[in-house]
C-alpha atoms as a PDB file:
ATOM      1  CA  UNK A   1      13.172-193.419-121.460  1.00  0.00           C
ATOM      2  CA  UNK A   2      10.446-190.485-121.873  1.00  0.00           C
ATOM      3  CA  UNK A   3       8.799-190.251-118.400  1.00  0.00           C
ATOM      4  CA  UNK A   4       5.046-190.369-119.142  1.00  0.00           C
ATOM      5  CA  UNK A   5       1.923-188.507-117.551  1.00  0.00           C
ATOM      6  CA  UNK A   6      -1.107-190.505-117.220  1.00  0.00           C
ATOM      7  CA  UNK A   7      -4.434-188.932-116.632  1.00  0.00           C
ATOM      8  CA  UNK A   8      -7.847-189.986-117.374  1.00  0.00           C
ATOM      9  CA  UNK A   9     -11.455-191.102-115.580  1.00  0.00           C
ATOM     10  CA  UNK A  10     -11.253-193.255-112.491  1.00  0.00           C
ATOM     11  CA  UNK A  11     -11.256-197.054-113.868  1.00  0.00           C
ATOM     12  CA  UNK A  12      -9.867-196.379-117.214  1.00  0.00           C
ATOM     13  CA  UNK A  13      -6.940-198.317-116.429  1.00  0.00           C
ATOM     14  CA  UNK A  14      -4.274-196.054-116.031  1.00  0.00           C
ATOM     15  CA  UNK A  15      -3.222-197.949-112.734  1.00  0.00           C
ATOM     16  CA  UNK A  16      -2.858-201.027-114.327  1.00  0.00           C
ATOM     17  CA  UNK A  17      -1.034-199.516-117.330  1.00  0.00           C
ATOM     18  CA  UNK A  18       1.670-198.046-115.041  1.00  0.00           C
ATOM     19  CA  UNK A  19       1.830-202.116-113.947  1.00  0.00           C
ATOM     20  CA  UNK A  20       1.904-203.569-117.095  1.00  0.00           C
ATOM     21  CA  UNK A  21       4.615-201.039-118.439  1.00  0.00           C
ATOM     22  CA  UNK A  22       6.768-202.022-115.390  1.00  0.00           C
ATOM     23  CA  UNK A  23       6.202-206.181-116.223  1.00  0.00           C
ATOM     24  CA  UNK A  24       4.366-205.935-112.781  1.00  0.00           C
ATOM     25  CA  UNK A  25       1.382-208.748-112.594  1.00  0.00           C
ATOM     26  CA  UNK A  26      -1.923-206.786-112.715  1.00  0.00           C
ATOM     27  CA  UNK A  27      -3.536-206.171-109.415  1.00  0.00           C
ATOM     28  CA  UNK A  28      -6.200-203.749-108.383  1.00  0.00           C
ATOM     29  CA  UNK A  29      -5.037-200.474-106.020  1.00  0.00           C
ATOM     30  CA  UNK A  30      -7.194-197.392-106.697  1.00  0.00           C
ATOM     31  CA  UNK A  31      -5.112-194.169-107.226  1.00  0.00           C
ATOM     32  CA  UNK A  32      -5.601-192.368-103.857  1.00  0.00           C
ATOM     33  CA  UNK A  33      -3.142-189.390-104.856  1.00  0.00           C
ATOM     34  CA  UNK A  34      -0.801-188.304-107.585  1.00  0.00           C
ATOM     35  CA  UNK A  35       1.519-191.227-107.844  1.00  0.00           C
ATOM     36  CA  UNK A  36       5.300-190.697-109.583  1.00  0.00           C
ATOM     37  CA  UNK A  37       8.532-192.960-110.257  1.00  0.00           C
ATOM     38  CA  UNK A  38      11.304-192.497-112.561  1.00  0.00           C
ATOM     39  CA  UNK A  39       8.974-193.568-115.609  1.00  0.00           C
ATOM     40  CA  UNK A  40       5.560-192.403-114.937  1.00  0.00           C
ATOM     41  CA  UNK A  41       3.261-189.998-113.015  1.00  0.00           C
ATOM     42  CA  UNK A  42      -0.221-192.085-112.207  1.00  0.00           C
ATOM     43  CA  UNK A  43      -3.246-189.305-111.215  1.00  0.00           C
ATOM     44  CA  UNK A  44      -6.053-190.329-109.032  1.00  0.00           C
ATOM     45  CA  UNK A  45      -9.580-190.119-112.094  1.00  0.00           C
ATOM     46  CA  UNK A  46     -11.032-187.799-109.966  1.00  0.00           C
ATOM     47  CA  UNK A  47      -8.518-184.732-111.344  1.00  0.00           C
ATOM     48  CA  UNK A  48     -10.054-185.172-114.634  1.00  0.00           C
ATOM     49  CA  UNK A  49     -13.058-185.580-113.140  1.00  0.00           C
ATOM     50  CA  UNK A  50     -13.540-182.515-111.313  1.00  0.00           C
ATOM     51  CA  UNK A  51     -13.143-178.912-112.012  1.00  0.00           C
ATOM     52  CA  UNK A  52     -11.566-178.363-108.930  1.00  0.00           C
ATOM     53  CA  UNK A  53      -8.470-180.626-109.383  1.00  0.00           C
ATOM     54  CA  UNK A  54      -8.554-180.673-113.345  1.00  0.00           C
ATOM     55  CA  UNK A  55      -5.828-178.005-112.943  1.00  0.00           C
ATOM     56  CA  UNK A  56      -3.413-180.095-111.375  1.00  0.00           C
ATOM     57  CA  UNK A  57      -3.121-182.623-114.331  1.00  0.00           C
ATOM     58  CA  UNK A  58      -1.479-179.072-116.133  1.00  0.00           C
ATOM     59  CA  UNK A  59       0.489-178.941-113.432  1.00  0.00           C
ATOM     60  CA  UNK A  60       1.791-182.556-113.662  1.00  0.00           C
ATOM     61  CA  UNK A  61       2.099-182.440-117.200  1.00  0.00           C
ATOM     62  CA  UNK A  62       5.057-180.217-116.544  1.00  0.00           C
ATOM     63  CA  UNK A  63       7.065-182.755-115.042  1.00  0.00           C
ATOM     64  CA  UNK A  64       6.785-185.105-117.758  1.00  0.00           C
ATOM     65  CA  UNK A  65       7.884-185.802-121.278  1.00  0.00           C
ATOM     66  CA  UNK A  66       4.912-186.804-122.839  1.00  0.00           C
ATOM     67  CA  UNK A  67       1.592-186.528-121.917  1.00  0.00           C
ATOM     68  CA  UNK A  68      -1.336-189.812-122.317  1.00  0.00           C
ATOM     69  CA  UNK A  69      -5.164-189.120-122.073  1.00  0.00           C
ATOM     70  CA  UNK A  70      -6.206-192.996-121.236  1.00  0.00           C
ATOM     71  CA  UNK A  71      -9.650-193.874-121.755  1.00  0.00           C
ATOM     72  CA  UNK A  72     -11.034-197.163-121.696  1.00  0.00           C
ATOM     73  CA  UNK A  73     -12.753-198.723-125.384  1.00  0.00           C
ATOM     74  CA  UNK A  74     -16.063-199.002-123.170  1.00  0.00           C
ATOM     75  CA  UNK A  75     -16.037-195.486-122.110  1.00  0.00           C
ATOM     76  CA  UNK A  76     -19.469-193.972-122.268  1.00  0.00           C
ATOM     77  CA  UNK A  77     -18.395-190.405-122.437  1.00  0.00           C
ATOM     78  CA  UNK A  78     -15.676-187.993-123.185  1.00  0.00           C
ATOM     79  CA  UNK A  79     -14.432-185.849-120.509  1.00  0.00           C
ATOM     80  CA  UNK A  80     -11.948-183.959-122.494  1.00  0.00           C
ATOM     81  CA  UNK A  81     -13.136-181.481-125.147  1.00  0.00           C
ATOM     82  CA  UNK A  82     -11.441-180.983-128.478  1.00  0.00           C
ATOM     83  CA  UNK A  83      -8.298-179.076-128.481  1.00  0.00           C
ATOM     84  CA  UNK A  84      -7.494-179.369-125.311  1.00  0.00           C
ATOM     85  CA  UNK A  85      -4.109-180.147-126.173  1.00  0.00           C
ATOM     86  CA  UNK A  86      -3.331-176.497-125.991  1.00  0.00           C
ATOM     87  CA  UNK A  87      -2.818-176.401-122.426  1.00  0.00           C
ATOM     88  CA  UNK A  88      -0.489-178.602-122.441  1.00  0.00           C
ATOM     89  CA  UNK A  89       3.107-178.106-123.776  1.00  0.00           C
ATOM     90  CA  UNK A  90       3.755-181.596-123.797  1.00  0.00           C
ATOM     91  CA  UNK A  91       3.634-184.045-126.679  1.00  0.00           C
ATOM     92  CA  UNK A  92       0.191-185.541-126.234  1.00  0.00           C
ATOM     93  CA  UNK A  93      -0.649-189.046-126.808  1.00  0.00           C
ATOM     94  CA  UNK A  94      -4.382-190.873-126.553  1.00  0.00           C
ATOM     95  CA  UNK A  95      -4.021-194.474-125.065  1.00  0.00           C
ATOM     96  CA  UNK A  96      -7.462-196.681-125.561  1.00  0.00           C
ATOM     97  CA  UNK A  97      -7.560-199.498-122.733  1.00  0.00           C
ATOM     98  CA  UNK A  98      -9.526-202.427-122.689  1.00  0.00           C
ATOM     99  CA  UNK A  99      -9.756-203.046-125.904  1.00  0.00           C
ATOM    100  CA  UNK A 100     -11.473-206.627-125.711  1.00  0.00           C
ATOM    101  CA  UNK A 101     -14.560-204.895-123.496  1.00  0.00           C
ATOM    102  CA  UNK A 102     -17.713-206.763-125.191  1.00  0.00           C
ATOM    103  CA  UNK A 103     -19.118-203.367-125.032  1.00  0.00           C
ATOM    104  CA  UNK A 104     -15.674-201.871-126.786  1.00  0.00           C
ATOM    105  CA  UNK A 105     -16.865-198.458-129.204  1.00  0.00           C
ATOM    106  CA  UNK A 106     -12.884-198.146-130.120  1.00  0.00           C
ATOM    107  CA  UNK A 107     -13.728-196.069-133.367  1.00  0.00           C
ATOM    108  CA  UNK A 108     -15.895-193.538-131.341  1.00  0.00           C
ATOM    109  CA  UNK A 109     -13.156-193.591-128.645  1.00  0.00           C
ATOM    110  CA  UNK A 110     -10.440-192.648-131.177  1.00  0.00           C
ATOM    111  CA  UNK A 111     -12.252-189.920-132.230  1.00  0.00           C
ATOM    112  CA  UNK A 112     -12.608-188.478-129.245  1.00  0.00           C
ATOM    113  CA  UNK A 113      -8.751-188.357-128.758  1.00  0.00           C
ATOM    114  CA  UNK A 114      -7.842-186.892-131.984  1.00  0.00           C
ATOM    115  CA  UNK A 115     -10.337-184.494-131.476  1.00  0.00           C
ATOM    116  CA  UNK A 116      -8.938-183.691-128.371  1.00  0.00           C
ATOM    117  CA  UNK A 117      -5.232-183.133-130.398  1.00  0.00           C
ATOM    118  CA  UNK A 118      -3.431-186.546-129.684  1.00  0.00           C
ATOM    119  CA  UNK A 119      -0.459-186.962-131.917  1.00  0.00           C
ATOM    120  CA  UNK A 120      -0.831-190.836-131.469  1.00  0.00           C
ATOM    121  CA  UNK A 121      -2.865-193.721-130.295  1.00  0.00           C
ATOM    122  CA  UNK A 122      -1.760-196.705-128.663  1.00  0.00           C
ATOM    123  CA  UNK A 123      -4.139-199.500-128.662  1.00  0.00           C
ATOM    124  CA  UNK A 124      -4.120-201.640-125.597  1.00  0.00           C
ATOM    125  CA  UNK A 125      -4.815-204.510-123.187  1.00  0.00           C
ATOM    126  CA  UNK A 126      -3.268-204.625-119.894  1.00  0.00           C
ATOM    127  CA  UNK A 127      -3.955-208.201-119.321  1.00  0.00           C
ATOM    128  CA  UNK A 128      -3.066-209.812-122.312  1.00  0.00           C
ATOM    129  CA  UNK A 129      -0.217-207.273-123.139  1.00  0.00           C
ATOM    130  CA  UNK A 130      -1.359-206.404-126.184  1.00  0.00           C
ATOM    131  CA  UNK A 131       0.341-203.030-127.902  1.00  0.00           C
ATOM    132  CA  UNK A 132       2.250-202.505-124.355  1.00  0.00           C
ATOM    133  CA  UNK A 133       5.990-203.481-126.894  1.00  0.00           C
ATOM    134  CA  UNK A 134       4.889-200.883-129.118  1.00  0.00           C
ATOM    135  CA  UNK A 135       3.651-198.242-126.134  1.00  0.00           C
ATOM    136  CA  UNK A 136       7.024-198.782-124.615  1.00  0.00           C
ATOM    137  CA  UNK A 137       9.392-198.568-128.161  1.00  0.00           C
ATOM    138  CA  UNK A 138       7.509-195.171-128.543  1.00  0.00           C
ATOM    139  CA  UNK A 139       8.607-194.003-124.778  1.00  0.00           C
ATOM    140  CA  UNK A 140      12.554-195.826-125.520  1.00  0.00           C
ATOM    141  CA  UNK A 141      13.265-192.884-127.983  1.00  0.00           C
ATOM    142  CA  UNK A 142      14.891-190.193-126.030  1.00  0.00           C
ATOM    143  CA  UNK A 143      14.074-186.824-126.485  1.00  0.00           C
ATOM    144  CA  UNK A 144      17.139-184.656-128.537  1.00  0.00           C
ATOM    145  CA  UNK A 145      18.296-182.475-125.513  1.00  0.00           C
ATOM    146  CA  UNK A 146      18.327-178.795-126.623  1.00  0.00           C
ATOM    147  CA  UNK A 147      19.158-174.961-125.362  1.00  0.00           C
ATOM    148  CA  UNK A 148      16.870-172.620-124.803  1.00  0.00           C
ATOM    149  CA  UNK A 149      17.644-171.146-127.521  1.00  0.00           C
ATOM    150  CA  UNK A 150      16.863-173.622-129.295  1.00  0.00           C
ATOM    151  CA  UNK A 151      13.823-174.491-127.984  1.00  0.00           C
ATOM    152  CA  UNK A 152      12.767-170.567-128.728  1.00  0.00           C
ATOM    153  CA  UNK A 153      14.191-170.568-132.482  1.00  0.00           C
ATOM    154  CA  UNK A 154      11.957-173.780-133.385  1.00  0.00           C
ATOM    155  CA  UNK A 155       8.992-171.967-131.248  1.00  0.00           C
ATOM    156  CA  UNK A 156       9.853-168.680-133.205  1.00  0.00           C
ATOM    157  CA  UNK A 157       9.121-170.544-136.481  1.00  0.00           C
ATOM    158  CA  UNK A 158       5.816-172.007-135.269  1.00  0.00           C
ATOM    159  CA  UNK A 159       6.777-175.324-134.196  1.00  0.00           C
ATOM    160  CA  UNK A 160       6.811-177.454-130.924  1.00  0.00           C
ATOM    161  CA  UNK A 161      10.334-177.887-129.267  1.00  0.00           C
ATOM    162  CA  UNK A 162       9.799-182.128-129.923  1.00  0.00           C
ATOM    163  CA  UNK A 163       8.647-181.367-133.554  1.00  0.00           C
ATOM    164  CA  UNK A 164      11.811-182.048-136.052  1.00  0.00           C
ATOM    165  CA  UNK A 165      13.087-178.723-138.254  1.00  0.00           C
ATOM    166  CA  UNK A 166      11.472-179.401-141.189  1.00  0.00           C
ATOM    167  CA  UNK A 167      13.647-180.499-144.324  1.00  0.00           C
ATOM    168  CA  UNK A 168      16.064-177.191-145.645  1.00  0.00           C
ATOM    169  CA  UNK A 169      16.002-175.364-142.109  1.00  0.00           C
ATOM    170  CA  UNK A 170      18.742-175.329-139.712  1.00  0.00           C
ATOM    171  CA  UNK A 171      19.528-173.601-136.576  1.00  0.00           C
ATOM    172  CA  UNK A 172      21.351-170.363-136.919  1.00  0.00           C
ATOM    173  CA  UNK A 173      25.347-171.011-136.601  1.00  0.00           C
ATOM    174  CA  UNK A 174      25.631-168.957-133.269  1.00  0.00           C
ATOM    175  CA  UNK A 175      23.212-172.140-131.654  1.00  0.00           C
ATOM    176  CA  UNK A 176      23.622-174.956-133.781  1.00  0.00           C
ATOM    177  CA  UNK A 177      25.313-176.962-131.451  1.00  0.00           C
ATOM    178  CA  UNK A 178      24.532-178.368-127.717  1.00  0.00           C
ATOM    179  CA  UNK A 179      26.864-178.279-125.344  1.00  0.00           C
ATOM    180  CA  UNK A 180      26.440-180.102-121.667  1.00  0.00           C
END
């Protein structure tokens, strides 16, 4: 299982994510400090919210697999700007909460997130469960472990070290396998 960083405004529902992932029944506790567990890193809204502590979500992104900017459907503004992927070297993933909000904007919310580089969004209720199956299917598909060197020969090509070698290339013989 892909151990997942959460980070996002206070009251986007990242919490209560981390609760319904686990099969937990929902119940409020606000994010004090930078919860972790074997799945998940939870981080307090107030890192994305403030210059100060914005740093240490690029901090905690190193100690996950992939990375999830959450932000609720009735969101009335963006905190991350476009691109901002590129801090991270982390897969990077927008999850839109709240989903059945009366006030819900969900195509101005996507927007925001593939503006700000997410490779995939996860639409989602925390009540009713909705898209959590599909949330966790995407986090059940280990990542292919890999050397260094391999991680530098897909980097030396231009790509990520979770993007697949695209069809026709191979590793060079001298690194083609892994050994553990």
């Amino acid at each position: 299982m892909k151990k997942i960083f959460l980070m996002g405004r206070s009251e986007s529902g990242k919490t209560s994510l981390t609760q319904a992932l686990k099969g937990e029944k929902l119940h409020y506790v606000k994010t004090q400090y930078t919860n972790t567990d074997d799945d998940t890193i939870d981080s307090p809204g107030e890192y994305a919210e403030s210059k100060h502590f914005s740093v240490g979500l690029a901090c905690f992104s190193f100690e996950a697999d992939v990375v999830a900017i959450v932000q609720a459907a009735d969101e009335p503004f963006n905190l991350f700007g476009a691109n901002c992927h590129s801090f991270i070297m982390r897969p990077l993933i927008g999850i839109i909460t709240k989903i059945d909000s009366p006030y819900a904007n969900i195509p101005m919310v996507r927007q925001w997130l593939i503006n700000a580089g997410c490779e995939r969004i996860f639409m989602i209720n925390n009540v009713t469960r909705e898209g959590i199956d599909e949330l966790l299917e995407y986090l059940s598909d280990d990542l292919e472990p890999m050397t260094l060197e391999q991680a530098q020969f897909k980097q030396s090509i231009g790509l990520n070290e979770w993007d697949p070698l695209p069809e026709g290339v191979e590793y060079p013989k001298e690194i083609a396998s892994f050994d553990r």
